[in-house]
C-alpha atoms as a PDB file:
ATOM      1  CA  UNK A   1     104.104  79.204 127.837  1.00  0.00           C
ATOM      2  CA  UNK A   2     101.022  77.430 125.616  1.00  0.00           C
ATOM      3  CA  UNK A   3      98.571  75.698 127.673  1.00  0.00           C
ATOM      4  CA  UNK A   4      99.519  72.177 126.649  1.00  0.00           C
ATOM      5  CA  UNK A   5      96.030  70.876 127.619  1.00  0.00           C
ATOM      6  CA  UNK A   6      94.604  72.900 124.514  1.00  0.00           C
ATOM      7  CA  UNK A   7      93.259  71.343 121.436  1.00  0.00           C
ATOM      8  CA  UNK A   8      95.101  71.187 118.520  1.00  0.00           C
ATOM      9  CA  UNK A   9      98.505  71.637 120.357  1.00  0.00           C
ATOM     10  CA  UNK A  10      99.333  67.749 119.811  1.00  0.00           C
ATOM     11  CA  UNK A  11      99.205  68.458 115.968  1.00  0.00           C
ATOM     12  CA  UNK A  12     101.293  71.556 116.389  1.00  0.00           C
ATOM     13  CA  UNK A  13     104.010  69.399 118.055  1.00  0.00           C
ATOM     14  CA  UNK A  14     103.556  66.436 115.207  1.00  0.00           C
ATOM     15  CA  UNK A  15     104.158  69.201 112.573  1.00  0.00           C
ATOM     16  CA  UNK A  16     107.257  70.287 114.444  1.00  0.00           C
ATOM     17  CA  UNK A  17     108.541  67.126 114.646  1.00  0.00           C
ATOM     18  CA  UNK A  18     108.071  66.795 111.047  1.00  0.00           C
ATOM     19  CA  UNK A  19     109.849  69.321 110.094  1.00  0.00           C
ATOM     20  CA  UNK A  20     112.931  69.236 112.145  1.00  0.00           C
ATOM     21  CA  UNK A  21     112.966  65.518 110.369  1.00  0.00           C
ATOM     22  CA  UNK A  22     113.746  66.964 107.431  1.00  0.00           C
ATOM     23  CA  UNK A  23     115.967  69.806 108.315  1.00  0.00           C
ATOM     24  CA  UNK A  24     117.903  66.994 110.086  1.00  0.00           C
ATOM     25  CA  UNK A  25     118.037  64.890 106.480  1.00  0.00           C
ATOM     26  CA  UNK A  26     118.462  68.134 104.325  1.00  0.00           C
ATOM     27  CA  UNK A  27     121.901  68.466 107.453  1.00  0.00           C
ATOM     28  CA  UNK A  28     122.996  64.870 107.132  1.00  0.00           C
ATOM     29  CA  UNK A  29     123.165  64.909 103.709  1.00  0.00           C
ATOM     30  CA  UNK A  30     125.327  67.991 103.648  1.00  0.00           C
ATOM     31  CA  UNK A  31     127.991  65.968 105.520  1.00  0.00           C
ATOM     32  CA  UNK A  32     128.200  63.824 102.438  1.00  0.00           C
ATOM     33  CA  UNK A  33     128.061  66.361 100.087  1.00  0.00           C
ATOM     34  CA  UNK A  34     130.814  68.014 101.506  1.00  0.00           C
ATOM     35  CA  UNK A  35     133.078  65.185 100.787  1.00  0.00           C
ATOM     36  CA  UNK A  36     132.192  64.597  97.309  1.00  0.00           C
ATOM     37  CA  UNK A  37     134.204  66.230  94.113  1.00  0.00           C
ATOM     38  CA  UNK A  38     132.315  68.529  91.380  1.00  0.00           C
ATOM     39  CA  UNK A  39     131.568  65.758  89.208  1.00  0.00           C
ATOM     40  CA  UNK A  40     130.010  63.556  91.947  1.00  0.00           C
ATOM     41  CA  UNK A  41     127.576  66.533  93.372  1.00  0.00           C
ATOM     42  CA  UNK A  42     127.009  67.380  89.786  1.00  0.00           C
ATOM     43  CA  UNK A  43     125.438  63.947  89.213  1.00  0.00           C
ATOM     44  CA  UNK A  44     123.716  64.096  92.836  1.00  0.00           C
ATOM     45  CA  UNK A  45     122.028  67.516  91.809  1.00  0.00           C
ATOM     46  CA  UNK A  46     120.652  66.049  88.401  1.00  0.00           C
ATOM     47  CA  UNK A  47     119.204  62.710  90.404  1.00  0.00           C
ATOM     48  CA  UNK A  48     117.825  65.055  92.788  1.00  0.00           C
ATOM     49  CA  UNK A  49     116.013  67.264  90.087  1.00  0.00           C
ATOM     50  CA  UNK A  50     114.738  63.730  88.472  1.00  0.00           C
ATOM     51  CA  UNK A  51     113.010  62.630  91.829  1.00  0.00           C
ATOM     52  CA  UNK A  52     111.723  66.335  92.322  1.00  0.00           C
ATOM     53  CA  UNK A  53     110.047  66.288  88.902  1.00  0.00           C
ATOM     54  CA  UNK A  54     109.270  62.923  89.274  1.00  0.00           C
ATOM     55  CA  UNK A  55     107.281  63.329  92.560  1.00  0.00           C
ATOM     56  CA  UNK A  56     105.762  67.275  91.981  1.00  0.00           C
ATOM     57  CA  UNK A  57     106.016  67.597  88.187  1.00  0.00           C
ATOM     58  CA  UNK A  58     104.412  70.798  86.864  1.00  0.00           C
ATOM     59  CA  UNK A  59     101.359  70.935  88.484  1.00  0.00           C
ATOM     60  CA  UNK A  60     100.422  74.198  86.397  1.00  0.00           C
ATOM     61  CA  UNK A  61     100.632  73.665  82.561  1.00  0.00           C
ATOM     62  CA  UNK A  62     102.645  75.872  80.860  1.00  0.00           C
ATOM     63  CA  UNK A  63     100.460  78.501  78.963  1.00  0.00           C
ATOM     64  CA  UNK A  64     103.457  80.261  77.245  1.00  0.00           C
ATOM     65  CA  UNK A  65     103.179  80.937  73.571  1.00  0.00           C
ATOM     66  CA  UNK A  66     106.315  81.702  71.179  1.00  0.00           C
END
């Protein structure tokens, strides 16, 4: 067992906390999704893909040449 009296161990359990926030949005939002036709997740995924570019864009520029 970690000594709880240690520093840094309140950060660990913040960061914890953190992320079982999201893996419990990322599961609630599966119940929906479960319930929703093709055409209705369909939409879903492209809003999704518009807020993910929207908030982390391409943060390397693309250096391909054709």
């Amino acid at each position: 067992m970690t000594d709880q009296t240690r520093w840094g161990i309140d950060l660990v359990q913040e960061k914890n906390k953190a992320v079982k926030y999201q893996k419990d949005l990322v599961s609630r939002a599966m119940e929906h999704v479960v319930k929703m036709d093709e055409s209705r997740i369909t939409e879903l995924m492209i809003q999704i893909e518009a807020e993910y570019e929207r908030k982390y864009g391409q943060k390397v520029s693309n250096k391909t040449v054709l």
